[in-house]
C-alpha atoms as a PDB file:
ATOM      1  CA  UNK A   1     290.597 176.428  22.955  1.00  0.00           C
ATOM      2  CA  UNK A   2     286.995 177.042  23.996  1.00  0.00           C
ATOM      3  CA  UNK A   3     286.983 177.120  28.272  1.00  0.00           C
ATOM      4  CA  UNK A   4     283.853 176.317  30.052  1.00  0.00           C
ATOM      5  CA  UNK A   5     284.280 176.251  34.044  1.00  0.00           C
ATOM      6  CA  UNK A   6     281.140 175.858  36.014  1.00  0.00           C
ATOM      7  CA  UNK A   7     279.919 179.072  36.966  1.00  0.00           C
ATOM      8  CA  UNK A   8     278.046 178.496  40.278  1.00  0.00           C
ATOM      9  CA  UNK A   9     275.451 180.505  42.472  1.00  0.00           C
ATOM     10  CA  UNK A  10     275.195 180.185  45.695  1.00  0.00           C
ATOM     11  CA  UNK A  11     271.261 180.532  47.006  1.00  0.00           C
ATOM     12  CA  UNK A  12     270.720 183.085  44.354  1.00  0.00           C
ATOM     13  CA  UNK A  13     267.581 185.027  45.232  1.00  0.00           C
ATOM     14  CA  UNK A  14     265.982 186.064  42.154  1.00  0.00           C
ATOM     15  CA  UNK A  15     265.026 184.485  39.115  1.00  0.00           C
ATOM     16  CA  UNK A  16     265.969 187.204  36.825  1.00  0.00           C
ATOM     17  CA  UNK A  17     269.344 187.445  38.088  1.00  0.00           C
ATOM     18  CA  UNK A  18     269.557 184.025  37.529  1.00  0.00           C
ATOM     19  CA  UNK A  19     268.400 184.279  34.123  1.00  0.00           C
ATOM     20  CA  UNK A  20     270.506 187.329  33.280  1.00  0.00           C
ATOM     21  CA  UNK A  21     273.896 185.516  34.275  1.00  0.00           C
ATOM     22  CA  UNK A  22     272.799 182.675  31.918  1.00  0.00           C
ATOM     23  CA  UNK A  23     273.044 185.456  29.416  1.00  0.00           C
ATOM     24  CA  UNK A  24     276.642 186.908  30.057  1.00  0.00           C
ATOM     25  CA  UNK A  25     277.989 183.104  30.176  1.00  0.00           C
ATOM     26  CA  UNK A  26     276.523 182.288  26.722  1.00  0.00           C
ATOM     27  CA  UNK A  27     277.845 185.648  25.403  1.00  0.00           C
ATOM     28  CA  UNK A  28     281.311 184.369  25.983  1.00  0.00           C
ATOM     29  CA  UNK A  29     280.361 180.547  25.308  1.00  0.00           C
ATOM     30  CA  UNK A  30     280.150 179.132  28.848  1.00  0.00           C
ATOM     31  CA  UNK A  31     277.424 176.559  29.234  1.00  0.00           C
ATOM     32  CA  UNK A  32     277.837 174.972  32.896  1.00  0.00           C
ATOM     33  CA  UNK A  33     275.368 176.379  35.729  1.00  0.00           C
ATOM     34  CA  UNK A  34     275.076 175.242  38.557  1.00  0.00           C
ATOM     35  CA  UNK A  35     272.650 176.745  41.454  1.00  0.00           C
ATOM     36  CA  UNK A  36     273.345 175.850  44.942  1.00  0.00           C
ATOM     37  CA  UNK A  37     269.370 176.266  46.621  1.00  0.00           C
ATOM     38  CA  UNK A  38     268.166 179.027  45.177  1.00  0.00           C
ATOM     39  CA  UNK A  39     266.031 181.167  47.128  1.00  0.00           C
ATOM     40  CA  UNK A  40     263.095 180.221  45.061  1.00  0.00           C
ATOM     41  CA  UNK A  41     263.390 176.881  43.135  1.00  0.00           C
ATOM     42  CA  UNK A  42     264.569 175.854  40.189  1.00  0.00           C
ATOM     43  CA  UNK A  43     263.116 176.010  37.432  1.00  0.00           C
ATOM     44  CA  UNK A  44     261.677 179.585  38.122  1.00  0.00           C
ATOM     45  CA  UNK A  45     259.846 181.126  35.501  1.00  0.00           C
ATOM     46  CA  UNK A  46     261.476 184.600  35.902  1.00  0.00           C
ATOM     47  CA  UNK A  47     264.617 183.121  34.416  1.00  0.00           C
ATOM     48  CA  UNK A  48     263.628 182.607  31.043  1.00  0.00           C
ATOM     49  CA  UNK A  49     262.819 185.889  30.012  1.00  0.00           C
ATOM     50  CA  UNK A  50     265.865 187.647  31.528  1.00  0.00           C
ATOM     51  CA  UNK A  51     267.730 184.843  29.659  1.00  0.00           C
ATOM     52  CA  UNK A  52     266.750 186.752  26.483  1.00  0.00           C
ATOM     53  CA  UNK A  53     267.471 183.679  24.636  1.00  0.00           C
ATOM     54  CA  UNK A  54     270.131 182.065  26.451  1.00  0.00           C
ATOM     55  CA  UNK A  55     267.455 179.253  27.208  1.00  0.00           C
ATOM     56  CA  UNK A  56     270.446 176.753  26.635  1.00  0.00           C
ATOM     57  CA  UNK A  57     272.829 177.403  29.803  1.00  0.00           C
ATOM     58  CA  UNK A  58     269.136 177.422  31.606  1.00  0.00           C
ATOM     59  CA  UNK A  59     267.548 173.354  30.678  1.00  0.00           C
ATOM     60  CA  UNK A  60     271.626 172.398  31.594  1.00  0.00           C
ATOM     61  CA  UNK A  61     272.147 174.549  35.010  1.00  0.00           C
ATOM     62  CA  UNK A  62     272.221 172.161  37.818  1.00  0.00           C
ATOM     63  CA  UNK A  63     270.887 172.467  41.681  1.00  0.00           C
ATOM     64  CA  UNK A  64     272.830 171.510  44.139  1.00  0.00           C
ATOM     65  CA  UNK A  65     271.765 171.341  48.329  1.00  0.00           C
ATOM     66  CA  UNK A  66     275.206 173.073  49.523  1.00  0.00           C
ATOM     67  CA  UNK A  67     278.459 173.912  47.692  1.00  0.00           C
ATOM     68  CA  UNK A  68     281.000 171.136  48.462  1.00  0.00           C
ATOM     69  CA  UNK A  69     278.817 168.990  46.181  1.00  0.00           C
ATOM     70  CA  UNK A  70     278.539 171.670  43.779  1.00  0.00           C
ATOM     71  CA  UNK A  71     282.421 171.811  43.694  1.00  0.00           C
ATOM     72  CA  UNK A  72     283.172 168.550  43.542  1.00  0.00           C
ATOM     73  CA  UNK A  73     284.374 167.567  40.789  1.00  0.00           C
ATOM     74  CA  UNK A  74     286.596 170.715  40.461  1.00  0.00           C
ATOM     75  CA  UNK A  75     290.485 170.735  40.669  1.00  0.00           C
ATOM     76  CA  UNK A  76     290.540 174.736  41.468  1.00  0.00           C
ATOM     77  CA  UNK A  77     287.298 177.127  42.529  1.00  0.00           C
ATOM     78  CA  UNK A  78     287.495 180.526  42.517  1.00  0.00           C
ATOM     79  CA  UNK A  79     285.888 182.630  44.950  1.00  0.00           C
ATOM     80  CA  UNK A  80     284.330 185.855  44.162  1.00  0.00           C
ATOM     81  CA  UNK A  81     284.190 188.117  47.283  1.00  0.00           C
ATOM     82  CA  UNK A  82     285.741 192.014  47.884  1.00  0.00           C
ATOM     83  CA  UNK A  83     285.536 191.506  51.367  1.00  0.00           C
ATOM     84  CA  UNK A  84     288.701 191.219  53.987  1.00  0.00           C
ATOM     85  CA  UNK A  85     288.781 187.436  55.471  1.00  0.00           C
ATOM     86  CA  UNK A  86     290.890 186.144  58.237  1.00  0.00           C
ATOM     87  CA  UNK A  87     291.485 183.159  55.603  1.00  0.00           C
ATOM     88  CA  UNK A  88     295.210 183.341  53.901  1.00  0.00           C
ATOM     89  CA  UNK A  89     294.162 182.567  50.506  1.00  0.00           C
ATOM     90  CA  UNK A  90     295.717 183.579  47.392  1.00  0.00           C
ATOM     91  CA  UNK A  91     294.014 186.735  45.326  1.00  0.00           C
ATOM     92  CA  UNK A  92     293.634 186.815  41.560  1.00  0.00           C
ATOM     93  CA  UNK A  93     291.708 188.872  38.992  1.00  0.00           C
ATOM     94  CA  UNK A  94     289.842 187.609  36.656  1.00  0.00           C
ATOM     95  CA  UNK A  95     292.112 187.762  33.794  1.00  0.00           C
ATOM     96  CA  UNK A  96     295.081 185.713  36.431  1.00  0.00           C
ATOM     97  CA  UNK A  97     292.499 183.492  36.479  1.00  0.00           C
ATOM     98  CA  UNK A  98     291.490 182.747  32.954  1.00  0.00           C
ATOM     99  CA  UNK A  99     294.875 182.082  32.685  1.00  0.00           C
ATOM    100  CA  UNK A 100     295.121 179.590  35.679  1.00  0.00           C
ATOM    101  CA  UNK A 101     291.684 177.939  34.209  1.00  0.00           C
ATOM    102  CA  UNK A 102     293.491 177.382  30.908  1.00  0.00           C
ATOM    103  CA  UNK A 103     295.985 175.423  31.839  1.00  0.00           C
ATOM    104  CA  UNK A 104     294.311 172.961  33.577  1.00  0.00           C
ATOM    105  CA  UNK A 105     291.721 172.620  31.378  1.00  0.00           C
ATOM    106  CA  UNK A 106     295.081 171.856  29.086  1.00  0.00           C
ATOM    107  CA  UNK A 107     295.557 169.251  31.225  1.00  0.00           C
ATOM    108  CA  UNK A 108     291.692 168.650  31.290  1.00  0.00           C
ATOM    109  CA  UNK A 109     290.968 169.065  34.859  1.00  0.00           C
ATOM    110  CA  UNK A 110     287.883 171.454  36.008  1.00  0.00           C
ATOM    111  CA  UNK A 111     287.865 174.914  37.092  1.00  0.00           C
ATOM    112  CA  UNK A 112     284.780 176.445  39.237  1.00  0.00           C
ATOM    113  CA  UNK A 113     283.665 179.975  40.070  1.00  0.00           C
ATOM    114  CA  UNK A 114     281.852 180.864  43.295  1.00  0.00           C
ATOM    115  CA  UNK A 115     279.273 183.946  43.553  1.00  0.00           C
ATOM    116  CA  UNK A 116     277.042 184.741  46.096  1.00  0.00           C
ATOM    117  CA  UNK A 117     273.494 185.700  47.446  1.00  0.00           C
ATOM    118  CA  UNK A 118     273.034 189.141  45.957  1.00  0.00           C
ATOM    119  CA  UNK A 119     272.285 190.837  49.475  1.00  0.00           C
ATOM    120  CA  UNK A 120     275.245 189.181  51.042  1.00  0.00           C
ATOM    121  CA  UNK A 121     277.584 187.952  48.369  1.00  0.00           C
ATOM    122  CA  UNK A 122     279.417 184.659  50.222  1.00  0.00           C
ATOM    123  CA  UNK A 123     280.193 183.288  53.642  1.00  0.00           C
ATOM    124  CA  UNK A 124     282.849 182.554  55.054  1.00  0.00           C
ATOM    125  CA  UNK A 125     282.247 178.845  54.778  1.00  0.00           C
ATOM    126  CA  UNK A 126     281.189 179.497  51.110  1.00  0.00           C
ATOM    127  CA  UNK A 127     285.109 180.638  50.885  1.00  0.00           C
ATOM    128  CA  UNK A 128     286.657 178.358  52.848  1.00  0.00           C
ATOM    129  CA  UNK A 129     285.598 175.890  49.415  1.00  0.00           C
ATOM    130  CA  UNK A 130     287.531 177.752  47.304  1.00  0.00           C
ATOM    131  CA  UNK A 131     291.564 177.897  46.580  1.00  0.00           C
ATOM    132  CA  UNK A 132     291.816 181.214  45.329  1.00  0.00           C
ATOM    133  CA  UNK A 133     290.128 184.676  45.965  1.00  0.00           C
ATOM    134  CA  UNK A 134     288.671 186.680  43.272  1.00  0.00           C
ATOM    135  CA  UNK A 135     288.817 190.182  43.034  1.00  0.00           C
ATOM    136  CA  UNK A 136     288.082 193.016  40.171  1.00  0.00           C
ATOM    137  CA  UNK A 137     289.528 196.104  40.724  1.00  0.00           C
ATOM    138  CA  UNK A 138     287.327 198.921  40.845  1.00  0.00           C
ATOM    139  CA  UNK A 139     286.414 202.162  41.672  1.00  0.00           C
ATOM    140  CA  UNK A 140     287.444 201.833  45.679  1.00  0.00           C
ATOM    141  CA  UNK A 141     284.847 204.853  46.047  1.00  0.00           C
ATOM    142  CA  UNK A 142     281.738 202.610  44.139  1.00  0.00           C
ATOM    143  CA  UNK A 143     282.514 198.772  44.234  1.00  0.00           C
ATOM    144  CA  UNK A 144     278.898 197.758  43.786  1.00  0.00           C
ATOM    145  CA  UNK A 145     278.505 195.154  40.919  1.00  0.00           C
ATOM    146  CA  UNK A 146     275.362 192.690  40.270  1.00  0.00           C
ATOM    147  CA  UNK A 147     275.306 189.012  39.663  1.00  0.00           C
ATOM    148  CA  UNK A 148     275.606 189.644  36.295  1.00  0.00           C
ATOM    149  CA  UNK A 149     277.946 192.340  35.591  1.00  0.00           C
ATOM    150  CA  UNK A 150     280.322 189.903  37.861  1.00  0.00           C
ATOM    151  CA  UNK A 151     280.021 186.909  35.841  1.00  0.00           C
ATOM    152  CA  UNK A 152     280.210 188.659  32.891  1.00  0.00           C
ATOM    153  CA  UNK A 153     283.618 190.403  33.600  1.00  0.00           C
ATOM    154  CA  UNK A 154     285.173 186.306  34.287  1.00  0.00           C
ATOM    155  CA  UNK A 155     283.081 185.503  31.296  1.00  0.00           C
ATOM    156  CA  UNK A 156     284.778 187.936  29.248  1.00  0.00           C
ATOM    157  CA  UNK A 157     288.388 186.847  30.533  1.00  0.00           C
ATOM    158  CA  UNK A 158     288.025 183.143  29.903  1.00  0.00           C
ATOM    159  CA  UNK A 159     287.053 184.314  26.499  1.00  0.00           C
ATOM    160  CA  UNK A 160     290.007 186.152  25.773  1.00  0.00           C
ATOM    161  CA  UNK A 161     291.818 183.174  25.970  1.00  0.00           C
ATOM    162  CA  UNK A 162     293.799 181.816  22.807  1.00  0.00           C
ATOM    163  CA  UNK A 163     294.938 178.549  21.793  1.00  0.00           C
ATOM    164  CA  UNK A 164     298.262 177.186  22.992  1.00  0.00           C
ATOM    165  CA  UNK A 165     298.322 177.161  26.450  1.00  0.00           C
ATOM    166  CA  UNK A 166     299.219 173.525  26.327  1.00  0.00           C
ATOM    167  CA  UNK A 167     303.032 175.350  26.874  1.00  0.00           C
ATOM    168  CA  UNK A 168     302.162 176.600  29.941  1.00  0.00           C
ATOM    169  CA  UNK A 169     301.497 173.125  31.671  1.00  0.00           C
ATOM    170  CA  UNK A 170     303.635 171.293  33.709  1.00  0.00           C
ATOM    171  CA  UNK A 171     304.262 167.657  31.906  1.00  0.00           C
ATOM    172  CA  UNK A 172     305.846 166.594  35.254  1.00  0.00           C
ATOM    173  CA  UNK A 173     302.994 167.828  37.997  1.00  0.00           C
ATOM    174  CA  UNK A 174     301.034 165.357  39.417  1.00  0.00           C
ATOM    175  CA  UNK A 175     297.064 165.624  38.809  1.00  0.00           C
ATOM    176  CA  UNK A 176     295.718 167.460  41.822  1.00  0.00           C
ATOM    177  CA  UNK A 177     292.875 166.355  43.931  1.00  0.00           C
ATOM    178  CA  UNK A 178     289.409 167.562  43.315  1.00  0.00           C
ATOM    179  CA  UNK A 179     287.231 169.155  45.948  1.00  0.00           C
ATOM    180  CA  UNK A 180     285.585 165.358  46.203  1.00  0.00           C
ATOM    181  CA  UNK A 181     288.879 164.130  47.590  1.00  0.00           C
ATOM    182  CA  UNK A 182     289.841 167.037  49.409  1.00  0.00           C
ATOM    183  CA  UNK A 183     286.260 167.079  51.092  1.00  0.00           C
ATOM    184  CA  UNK A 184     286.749 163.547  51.736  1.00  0.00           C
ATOM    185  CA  UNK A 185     290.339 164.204  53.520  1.00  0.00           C
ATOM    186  CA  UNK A 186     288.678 166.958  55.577  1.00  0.00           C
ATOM    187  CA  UNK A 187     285.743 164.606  56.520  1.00  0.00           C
ATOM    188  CA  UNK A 188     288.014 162.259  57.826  1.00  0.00           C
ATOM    189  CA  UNK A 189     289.759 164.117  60.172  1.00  0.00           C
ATOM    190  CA  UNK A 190     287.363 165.834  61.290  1.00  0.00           C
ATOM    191  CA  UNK A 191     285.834 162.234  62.608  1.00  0.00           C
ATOM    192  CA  UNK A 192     288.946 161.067  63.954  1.00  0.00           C
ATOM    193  CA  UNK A 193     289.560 164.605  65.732  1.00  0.00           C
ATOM    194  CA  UNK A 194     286.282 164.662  67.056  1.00  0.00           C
ATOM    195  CA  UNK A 195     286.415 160.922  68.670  1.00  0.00           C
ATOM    196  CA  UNK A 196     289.573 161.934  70.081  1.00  0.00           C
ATOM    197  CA  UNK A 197     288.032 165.165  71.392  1.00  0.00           C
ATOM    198  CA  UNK A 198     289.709 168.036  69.816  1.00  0.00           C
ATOM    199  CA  UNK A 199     286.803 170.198  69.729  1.00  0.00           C
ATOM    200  CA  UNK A 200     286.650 170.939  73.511  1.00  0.00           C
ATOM    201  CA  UNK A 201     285.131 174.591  72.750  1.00  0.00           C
ATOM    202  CA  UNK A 202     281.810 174.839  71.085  1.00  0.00           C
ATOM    203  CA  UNK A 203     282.401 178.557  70.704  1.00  0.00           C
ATOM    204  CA  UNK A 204     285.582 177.949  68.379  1.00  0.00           C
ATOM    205  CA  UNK A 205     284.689 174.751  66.607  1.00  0.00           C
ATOM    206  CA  UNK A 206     282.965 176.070  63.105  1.00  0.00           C
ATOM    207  CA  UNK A 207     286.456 178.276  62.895  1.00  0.00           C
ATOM    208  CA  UNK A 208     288.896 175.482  63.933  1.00  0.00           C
ATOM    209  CA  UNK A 209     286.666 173.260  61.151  1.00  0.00           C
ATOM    210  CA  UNK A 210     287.091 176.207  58.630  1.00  0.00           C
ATOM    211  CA  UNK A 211     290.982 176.727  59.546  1.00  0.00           C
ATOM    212  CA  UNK A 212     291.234 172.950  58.839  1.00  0.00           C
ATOM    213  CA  UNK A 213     289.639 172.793  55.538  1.00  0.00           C
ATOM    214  CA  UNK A 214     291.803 175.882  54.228  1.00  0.00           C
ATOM    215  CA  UNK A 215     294.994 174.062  55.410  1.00  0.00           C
ATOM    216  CA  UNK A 216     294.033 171.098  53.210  1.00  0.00           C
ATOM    217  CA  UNK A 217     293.086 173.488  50.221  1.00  0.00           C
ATOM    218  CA  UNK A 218     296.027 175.492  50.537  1.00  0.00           C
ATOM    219  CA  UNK A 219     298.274 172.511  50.657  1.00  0.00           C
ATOM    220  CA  UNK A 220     297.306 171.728  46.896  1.00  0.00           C
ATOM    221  CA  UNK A 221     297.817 168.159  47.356  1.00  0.00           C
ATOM    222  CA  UNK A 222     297.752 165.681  44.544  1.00  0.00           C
ATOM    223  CA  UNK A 223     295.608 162.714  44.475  1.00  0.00           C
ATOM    224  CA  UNK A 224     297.699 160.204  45.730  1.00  0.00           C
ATOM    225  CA  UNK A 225     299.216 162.361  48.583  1.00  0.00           C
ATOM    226  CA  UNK A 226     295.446 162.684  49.559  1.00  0.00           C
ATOM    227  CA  UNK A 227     295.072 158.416  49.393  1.00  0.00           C
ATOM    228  CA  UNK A 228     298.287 158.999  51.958  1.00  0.00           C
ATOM    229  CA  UNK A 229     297.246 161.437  53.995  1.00  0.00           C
ATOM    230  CA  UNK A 230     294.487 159.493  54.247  1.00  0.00           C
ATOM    231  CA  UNK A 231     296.312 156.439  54.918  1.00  0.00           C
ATOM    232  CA  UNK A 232     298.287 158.113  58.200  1.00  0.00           C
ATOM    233  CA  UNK A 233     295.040 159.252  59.778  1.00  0.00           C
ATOM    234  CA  UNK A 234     293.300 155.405  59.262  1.00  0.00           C
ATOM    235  CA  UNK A 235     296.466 154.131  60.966  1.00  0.00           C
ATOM    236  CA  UNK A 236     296.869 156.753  63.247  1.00  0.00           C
ATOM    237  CA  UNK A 237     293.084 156.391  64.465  1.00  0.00           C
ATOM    238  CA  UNK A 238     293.775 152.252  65.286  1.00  0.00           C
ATOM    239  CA  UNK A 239     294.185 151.205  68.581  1.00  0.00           C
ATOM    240  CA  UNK A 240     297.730 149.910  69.726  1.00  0.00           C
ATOM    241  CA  UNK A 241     298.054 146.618  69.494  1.00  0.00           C
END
């Protein structure tokens, strides 16, 4: 079973890089880029050439103005980052995570994979998108790796991946939300928390917004327990009668 989750950069900064990941993906057959404003616009003619034929991924890669609509329609994203966060987020390599990726796509629900600027790899808000961190171990003395070498390592994993993995599904889970929904959840309280006013310090409130979103993520709520959740804030919000 061929598996194709969306590979996404966030403001990449160079053309070539951009061009040069489109090559590792198609290497290991992944087709779906997505660019979340790159530094320079899209398309950039630097691409192409570092492509070195992988012109395909390129005339399909998609630009997106900020990540949560670049992740939307994704039941799981992956976030590639080395660095310590004050987020409690599960950690998997890449090859834990081809396997996670194949058994939703089993179940045919999509997979994403976050990487960052090259000078600064992700924020924290980038992060606070995803459900799971992803790590590769390496040399603790030289950790450096480029775009590509990073995507290629995934690409490589997902690859390895053989047929059957329709056994490893649960017939009995329920269909988790994608980030659409769980965006949507977050946007909602955030309203009614803000006309009730929660966010008293102006110092604290981008943290206590990220803290809020990672609760929701790390609740791994299904679709309907989102349309409730939602439900119990809506009639929580009303005023008494």
């Amino acid at each position: 079973m061929a598996l194709n989750p969306a590979i996404i950069l966030v403001q990449p900064q160079l053309g070539e890089n951009i061009g040069k990941t489109a090559r590792a993906m198609l290497n290991f057959g992944l087709t779906d880029l997505r660019l979340v404003s790159p530094r320079d616009g899209w398309p950039n003619p630097s691409a192409g050439p570092a492509a070195s034929g992988a012109d395909t991924v390129l005339d399909q890669a998609k630009v997106y103005a900020n990540v949560a609509d670049a992740v939307a329609d994704c039941h799981r994203v992956f976030a590639a980052t080395v660095r310590d966060r004050d987020m409690p987020k599960p950690v998997a390599t890449p090859q834990a995570a081809a396997q996670i990726v194949a058994e939703y796509d089993a179940s045919s629900m999509n997979c994403g994979f976050l990487f960052g600027r090259e000078a600064s790899g992700l924020s924290n808000d980038d992060v606070s998108h995803a459900d799971i961190v992803l790590t590769v171990p390496v040399n603790p003395s030289f950790g450096s790796l480029n775009l590509a070498q990073a995507v290629i390592l995934v690409a490589y994993e997902l690859f390895n991946m053989t047929d059957g993995t329709e056994d490893m599904v649960d017939a009995d889970r329920e269909e988790p939300a994608d980030k659409a929904e769980t965006e949507g959840l977050h946007q909602h309280l955030l309203e009614e928390l803000t006309n009730r006013g929660y966010f008293r310090s102006e110092g604290r409130e981008a943290t206590q917004r990220r803290t809020l979103r990672n609760l929701i993520l790390n609740a791994g709520f299904s679709s309907q327990e989102i349309q409730t959740l939602r439900g119990v804030i809506k009639s929580l919000s009303r005023p008494k009668c």
